[in-house]
Protein backbone atom coordinates (compact mmCIF):
# COMPACT_ATOMS: atom_id res chain seq x y z
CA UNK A 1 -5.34 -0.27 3.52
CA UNK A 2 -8.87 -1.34 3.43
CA UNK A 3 -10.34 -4.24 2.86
CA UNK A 4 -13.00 -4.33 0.46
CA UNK A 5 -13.46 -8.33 0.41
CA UNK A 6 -13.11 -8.55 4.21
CA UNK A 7 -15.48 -6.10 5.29
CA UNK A 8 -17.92 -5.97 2.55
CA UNK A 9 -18.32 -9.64 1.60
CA UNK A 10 -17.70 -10.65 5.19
CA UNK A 11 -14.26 -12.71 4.75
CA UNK A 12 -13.06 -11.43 8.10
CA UNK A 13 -14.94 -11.24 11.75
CA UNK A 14 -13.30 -8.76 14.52
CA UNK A 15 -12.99 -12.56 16.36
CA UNK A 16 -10.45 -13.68 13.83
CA UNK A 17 -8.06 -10.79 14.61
CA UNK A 18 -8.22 -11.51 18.38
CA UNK A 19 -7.59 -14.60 18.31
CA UNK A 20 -4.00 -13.79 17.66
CA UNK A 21 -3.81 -10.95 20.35
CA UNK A 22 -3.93 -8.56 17.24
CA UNK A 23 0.18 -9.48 18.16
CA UNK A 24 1.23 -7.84 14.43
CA UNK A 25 4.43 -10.90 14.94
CA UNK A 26 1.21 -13.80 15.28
CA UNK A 27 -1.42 -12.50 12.86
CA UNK A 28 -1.51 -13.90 9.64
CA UNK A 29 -0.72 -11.40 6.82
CA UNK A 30 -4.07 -10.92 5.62
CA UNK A 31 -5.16 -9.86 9.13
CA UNK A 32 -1.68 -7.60 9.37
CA UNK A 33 -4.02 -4.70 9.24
CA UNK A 34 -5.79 -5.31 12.34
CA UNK A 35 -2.57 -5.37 14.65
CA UNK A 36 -2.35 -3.40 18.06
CA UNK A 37 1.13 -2.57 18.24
CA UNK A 38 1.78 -1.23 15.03
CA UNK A 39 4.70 -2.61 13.83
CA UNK A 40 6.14 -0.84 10.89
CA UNK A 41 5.76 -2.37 7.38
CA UNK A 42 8.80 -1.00 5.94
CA UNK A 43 9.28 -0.26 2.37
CA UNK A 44 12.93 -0.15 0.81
CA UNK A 45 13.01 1.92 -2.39
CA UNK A 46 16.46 -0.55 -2.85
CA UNK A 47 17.54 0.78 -6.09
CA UNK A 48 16.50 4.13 -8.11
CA UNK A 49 17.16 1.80 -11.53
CA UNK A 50 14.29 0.82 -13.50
CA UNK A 51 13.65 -0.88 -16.74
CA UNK A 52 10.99 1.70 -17.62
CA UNK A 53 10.20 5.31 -18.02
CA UNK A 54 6.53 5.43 -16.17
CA UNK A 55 5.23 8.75 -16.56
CA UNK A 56 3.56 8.29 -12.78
CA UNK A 57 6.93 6.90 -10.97
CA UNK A 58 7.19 8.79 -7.54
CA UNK A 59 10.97 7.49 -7.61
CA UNK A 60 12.01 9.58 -10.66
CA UNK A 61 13.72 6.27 -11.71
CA UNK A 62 17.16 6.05 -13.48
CA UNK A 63 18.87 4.10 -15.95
CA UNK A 64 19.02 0.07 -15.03
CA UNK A 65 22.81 -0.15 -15.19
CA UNK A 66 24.94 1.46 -12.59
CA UNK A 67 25.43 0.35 -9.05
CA UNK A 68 23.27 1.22 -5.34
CA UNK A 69 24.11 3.20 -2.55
CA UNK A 70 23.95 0.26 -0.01
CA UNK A 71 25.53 -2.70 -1.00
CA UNK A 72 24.86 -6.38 0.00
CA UNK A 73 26.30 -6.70 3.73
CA UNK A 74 24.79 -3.23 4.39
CA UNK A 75 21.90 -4.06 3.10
CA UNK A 76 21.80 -6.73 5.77
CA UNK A 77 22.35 -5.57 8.53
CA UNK A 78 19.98 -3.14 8.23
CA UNK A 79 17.58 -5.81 7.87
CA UNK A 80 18.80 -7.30 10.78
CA UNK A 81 18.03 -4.26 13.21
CA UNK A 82 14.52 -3.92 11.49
CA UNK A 83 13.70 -7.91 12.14
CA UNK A 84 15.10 -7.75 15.61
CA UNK A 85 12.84 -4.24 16.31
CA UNK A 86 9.80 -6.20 15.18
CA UNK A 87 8.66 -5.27 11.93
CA UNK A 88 6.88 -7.71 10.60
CA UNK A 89 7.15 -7.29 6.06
CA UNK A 90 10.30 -6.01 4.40
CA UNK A 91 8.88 -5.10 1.21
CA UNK A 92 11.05 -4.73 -1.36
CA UNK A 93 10.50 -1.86 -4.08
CA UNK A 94 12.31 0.59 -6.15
CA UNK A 95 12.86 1.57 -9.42
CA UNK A 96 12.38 -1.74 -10.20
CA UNK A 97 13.64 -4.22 -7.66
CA UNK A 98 14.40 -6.99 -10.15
CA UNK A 99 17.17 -5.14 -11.36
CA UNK A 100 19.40 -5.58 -8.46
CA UNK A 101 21.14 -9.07 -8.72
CA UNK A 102 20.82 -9.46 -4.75
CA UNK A 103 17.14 -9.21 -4.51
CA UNK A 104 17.07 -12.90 -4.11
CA UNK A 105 19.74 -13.29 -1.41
CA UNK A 106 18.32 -9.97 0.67
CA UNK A 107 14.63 -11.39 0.38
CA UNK A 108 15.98 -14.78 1.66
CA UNK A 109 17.58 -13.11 4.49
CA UNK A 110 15.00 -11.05 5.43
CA UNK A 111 12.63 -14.20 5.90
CA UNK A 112 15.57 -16.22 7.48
CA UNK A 113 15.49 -13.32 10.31
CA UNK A 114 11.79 -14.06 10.48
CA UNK A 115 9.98 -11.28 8.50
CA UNK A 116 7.70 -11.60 5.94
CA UNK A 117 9.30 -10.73 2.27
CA UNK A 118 7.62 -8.99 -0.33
CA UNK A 119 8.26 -7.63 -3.97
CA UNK A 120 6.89 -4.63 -5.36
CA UNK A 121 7.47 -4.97 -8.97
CA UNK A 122 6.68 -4.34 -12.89
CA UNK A 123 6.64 -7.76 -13.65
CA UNK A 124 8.88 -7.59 -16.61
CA UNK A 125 11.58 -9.40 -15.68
CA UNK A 126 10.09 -12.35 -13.96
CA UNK A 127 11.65 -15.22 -16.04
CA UNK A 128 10.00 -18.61 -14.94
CA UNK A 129 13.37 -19.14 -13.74
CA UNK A 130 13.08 -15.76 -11.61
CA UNK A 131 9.90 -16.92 -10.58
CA UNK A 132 11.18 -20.65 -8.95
CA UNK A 133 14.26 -18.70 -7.14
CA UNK A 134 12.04 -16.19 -5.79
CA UNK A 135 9.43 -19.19 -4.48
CA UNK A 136 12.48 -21.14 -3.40
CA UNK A 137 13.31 -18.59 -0.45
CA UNK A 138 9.99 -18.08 1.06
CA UNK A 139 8.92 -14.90 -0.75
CA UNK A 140 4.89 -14.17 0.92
CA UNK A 141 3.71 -12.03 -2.38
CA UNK A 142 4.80 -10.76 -5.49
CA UNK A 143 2.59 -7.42 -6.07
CA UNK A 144 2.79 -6.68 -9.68
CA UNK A 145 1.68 -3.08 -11.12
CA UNK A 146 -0.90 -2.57 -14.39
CA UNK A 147 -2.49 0.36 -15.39
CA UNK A 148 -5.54 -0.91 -16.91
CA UNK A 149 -5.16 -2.39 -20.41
CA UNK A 150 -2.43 -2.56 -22.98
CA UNK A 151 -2.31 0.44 -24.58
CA UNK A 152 -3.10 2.34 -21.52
CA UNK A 153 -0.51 0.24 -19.74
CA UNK A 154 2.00 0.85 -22.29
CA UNK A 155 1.42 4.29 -22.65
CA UNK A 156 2.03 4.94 -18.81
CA UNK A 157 4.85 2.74 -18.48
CA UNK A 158 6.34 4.39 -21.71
CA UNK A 159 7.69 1.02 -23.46
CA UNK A 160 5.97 -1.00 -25.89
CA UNK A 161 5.21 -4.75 -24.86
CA UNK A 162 5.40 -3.79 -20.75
CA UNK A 163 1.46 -5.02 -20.57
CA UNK A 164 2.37 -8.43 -22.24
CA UNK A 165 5.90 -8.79 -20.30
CA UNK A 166 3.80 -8.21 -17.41
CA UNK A 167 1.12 -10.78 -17.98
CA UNK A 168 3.98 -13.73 -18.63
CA UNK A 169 5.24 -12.31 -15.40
CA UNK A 170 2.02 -13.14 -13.32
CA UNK A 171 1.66 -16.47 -15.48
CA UNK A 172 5.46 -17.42 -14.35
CA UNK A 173 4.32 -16.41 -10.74
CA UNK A 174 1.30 -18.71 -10.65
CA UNK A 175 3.09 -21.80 -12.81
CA UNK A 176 5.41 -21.53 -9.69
CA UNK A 177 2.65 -21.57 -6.87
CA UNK A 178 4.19 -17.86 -6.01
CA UNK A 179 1.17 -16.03 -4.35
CA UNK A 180 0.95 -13.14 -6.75
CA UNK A 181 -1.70 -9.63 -7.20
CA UNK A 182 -2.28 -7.15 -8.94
CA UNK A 183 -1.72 -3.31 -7.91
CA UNK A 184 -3.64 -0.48 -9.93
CA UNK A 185 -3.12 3.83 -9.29
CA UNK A 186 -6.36 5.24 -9.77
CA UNK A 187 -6.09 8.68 -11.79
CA UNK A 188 -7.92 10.24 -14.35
CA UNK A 189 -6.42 8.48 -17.28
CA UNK A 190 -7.25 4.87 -16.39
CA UNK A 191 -10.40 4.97 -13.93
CA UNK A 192 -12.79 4.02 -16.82
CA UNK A 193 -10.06 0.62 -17.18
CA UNK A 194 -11.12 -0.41 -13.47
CA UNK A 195 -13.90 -3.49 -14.89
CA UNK A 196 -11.37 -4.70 -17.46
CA UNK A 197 -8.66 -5.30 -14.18
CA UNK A 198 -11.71 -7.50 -12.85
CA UNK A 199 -12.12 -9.33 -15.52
CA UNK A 200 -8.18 -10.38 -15.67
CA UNK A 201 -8.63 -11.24 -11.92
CA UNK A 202 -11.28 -13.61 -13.08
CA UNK A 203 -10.12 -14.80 -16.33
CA UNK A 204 -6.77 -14.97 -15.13
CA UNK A 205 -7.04 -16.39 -11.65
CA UNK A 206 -5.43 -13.98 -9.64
CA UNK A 207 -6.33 -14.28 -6.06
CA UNK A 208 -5.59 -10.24 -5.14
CA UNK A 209 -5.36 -6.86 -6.17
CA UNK A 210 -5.03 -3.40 -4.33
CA UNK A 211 -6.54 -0.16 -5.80
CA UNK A 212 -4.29 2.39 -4.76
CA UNK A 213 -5.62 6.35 -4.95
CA UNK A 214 -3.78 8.74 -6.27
CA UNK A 215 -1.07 10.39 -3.50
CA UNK A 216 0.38 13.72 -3.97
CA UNK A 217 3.25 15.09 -2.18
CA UNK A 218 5.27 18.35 -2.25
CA UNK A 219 3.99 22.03 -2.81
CA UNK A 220 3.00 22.17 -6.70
CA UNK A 221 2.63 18.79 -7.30
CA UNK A 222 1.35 17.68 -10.94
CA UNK A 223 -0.31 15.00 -9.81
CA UNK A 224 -3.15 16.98 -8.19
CA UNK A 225 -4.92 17.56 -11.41
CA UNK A 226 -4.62 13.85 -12.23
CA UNK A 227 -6.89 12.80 -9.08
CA UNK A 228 -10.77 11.68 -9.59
CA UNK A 229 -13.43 14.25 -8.18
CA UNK A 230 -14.81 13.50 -4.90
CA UNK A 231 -18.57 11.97 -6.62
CA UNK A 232 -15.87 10.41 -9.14
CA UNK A 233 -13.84 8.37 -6.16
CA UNK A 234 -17.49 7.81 -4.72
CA UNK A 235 -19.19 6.12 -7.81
CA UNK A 236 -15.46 4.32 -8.51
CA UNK A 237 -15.84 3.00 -4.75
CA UNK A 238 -19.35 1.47 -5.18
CA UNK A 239 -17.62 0.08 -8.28
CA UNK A 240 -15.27 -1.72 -6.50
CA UNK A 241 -17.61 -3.05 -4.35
CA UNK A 242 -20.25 -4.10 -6.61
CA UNK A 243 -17.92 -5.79 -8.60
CA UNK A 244 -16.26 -7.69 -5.56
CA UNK A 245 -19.44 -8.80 -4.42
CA UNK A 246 -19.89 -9.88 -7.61
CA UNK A 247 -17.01 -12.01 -8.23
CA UNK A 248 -17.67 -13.98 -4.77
CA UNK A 249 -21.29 -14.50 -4.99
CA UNK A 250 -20.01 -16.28 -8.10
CA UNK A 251 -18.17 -18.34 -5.96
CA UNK A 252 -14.76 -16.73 -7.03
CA UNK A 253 -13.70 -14.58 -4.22
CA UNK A 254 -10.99 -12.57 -4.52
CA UNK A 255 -9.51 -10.36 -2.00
CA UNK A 256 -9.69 -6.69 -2.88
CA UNK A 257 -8.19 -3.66 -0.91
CA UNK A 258 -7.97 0.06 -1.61
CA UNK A 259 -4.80 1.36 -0.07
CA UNK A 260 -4.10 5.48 0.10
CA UNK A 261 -7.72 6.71 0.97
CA UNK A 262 -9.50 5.53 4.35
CA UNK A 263 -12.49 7.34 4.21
CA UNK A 264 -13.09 3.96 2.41
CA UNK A 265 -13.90 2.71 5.51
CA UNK A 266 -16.21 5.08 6.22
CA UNK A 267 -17.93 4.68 3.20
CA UNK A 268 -18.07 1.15 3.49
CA UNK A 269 -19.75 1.15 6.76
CA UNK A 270 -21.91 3.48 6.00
CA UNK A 271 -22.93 1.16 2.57
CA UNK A 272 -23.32 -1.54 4.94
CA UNK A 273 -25.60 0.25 7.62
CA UNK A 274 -28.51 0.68 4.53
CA UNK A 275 -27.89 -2.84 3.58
CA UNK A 276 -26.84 -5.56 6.48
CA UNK A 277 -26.70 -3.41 9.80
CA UNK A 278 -25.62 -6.53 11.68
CA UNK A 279 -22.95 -6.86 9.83
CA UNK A 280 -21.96 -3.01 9.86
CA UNK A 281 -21.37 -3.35 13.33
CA UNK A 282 -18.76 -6.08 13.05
CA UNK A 283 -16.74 -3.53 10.45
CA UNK A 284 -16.78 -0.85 12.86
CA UNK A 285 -14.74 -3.18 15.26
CA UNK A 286 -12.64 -4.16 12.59
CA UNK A 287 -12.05 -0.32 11.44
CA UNK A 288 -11.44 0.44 14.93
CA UNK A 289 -8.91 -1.98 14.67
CA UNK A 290 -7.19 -0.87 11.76
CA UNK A 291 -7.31 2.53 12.68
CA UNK A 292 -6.94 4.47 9.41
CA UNK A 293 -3.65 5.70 8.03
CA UNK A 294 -0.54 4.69 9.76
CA UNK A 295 1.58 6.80 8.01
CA UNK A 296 4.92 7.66 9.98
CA UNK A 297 3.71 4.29 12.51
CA UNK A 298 2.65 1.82 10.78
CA UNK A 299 4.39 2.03 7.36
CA UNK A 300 7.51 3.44 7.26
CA UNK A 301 10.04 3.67 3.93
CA UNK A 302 13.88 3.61 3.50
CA UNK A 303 15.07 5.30 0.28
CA UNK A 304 17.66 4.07 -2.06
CA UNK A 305 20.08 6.15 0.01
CA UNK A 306 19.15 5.28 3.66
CA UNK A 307 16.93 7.95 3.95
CA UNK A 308 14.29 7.11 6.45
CA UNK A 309 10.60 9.03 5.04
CA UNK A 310 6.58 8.29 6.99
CA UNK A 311 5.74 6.51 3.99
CA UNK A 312 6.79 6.17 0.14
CA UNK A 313 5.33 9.18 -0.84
CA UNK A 314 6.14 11.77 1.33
CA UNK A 315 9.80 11.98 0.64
CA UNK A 316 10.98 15.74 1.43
CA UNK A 317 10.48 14.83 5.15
CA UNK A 318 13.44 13.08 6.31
CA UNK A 319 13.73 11.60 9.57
CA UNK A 320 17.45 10.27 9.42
CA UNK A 321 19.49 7.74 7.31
CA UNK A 322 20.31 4.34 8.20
CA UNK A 323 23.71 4.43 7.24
CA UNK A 324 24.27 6.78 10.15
CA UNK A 325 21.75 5.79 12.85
CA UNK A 326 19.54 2.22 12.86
CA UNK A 327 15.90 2.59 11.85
CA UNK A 328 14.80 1.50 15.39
CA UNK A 329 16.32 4.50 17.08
CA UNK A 330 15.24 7.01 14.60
CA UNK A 331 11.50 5.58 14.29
CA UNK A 332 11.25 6.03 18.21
CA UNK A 333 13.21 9.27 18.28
CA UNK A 334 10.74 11.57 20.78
CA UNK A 335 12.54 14.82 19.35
CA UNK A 336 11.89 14.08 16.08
CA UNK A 337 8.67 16.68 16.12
CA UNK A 338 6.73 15.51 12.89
CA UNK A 339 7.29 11.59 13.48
CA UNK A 340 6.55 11.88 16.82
CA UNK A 341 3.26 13.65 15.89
CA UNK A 342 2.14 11.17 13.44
CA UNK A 343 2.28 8.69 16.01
CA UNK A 344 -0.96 10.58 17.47
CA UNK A 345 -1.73 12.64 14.80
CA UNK A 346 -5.22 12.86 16.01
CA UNK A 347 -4.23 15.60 18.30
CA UNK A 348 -3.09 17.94 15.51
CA UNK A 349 -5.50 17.71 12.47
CA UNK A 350 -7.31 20.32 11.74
CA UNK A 351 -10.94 21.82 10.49
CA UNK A 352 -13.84 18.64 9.43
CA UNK A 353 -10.92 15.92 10.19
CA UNK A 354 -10.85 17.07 13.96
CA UNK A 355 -14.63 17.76 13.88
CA UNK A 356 -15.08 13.84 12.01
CA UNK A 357 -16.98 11.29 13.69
CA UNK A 358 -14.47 8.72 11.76
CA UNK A 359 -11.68 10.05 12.85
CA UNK A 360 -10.37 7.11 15.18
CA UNK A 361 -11.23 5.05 12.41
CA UNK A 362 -9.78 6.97 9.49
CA UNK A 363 -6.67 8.36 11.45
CA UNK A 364 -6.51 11.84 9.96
CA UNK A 365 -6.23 10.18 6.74
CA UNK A 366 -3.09 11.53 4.31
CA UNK A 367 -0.93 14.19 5.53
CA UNK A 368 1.00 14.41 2.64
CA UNK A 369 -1.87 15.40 0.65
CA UNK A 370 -2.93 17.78 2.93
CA UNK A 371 0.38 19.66 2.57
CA UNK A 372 0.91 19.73 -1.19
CA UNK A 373 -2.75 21.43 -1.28
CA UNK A 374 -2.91 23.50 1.97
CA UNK A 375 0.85 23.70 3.00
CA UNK A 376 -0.01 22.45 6.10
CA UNK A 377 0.70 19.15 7.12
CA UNK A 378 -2.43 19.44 9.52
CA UNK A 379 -5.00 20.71 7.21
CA UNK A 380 -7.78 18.57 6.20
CA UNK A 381 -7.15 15.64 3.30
CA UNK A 382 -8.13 17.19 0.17
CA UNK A 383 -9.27 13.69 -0.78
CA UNK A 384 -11.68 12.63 1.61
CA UNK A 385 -14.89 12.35 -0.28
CA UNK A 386 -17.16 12.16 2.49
CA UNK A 387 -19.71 14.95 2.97
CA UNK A 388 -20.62 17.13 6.33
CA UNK A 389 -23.22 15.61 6.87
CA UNK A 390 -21.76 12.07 6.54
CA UNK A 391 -18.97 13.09 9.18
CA UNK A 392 -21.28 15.25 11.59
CA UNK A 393 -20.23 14.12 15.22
CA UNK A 394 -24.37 13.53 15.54
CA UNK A 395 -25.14 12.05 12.49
């Protein structure tokens, strides 16, 4: 996760982030990316139901009726053992989250144990009367998903009215002083729809959104052809940025993050080194801090089943199940080979990622992407859009 109003626009110093000991349990959860210790923000993929047939779901989503593997009091105490291990967000995904009627009481408990609750949702079914029970037990953020405008939105999410469902959803949010974003895949299909998500950001108010590049798992995976070019992600980048800047030179900051590609941070520095080099020092210490991709340490995801996976996307690697074995042991299981390696996966990687310059700061960037292309988990990220030259140890 990178953050595109906090370095580029200057919203954060590296002094803000130690003030708090970079103590992921004290820092504030817009500075959650600068922690030391690394907690794990843990996704649940709670249900496999949805109330839509996206043609992009990495879930494979079912039917919304039927019933979950873990129940309520399950569900609970696995919480429990993640909130007494120290992870600081329980975010709560799916399928579609809102289609479990014990969202509401899990979320609550979640924050009761002292974590920070979030929803990862379609926005469909938040009802203004959704939207004052969620507020009513502490939720942080509601992160709500578009894919650029309505008929590209509708078209992806493969029912009619999803775009305008999802609007009221975000107006229901804010009419209930619920903190509530936007979240946008980049692909092929919907890069050019980028500006018109700024504009609703303005026009609508919306204090955040995350741009989230296209991850692609598993040997043969379709979703390779759908990803930008590298001078593609470039130009969309300096998009992003231009139109940030923008928006708080206008006096409307927003915060902005791309999640799923650090050689943003790279790229950002480097952007800032031709234009304010004082200030490109600053985001180096702040990079350094973040530390790239934290796949398998700092993110972590429980499926639908108790599977425990490095992230949300990578789900044929399976570390254990949480119905057997509590996600604290397994996530600091030494003889689990590849988890263990992802902790310092800067040993392993391979070719211009162990040759990079930015490789403390970028971490090695996406393994999983490296695999579905190379079949090796240690090959170089296919993504990263930087050039030699860019990552030469003496440029």
């Amino acid at each position: 996760m990178i953050g595109i109003s906090k370095l580029y626009c200057g919203g954060v110093e590296a002094s803000d982030a130690l003030r708090y000991g970079r103590h992921s349990g004290k820092l504030p959860s817009h500075l959650l990316q600068f922690s030391k210790d690394k907690k794990p923000v843990v996704v649940w993929n709670m249900t496999r139901r949805c109330n839509l047939k996206c043609v992009h779901c990495y879930a494979k989503a079912v039917d919304p009726e039927g019933a979950d593997d873990i129940g309520t009091v399950e569900a609970k105490a696995m919480i429990d053992d993640l909130a007494a291990y120290g992870a600081p967000v329980m975010l709560f995904s799916g399928g579609e989250p809102l289609v479990r009627k014990d969202l509401t009481e899990l979320a609550s408990h979640a924050v009761s144990k002292g974590m920070r609750a979030v929803i990862s949702t379609n926005g469909t079914l938040i009802t203004r009367d959704k939207a004052r029970e969620l507020k009513s037990v502490g939720l942080s953020y509601v992160g709500i998903s578009l894919d650029g405008g309505e008929e590209v939105h509708d078209k992806f999410r493969g029912v009619a009215g999803s775009f305008k469902k999802a609007l009221e959803g975000i107006e229901n949010c804010q009419n209930e002083g619920l903190k509530v974003g936007l979240r946008f895949t980049i692909n092929k299909r919907n890069a050019s729809e980028v500006p018109l998500l700024f504009d609703l950001l303005r026009e609508r108010e919306v204090p955040r959104i995350c741009f989230y590049h296209l991850v692609y798992s598993g040997r043969g995976s379709e979703l390779i052809a759908e990803d930008l070019d590298h001078a593609a992600t470039r130009a969309l980048v300096d998009l992003i940025m231009d139109r940030t800047k923008a928006l708080h030179d206008a006096g409307m900051p927003k915060e902005v993050l791309t999640v799923d590609n650090h050689a943003d941070g790279p790229y950002v520095y480097q952007r800032l080194l031709r234009e304010d080099p004082t200030r490109a020092a600053d985001v180096m210490e702040l990079l350094s801090f973040n530390e790239g991709n934290n796949s398998g340490r700092g993110i972590g995801c429980i499926s639908w089943d108790g599977k425990v996976h490095p992230d949300q996307f990578w789900r044929h690697h399976v570390f254990g199940n949480v119905r057997q074995r509590p996600f604290s042991e397994i996530w600091d299981d030494p003889n689990i080979e590849l988890l263990a390696k992802l902790k310092d996966k800067k040993k392993y990687v391979k070719g211009r990622c162990a040759a990079c310059r930015y490789l403390s700061i970028c971490g090695g960037n996406f393994r999983a992407r490296a695999e579905a292309v190379y079949d090796d988990v240690w090959a170089p990220d296919p993504a990263c859009y930087l050039t030699d030259d860019e990552i030469r140890q003496d440029g």
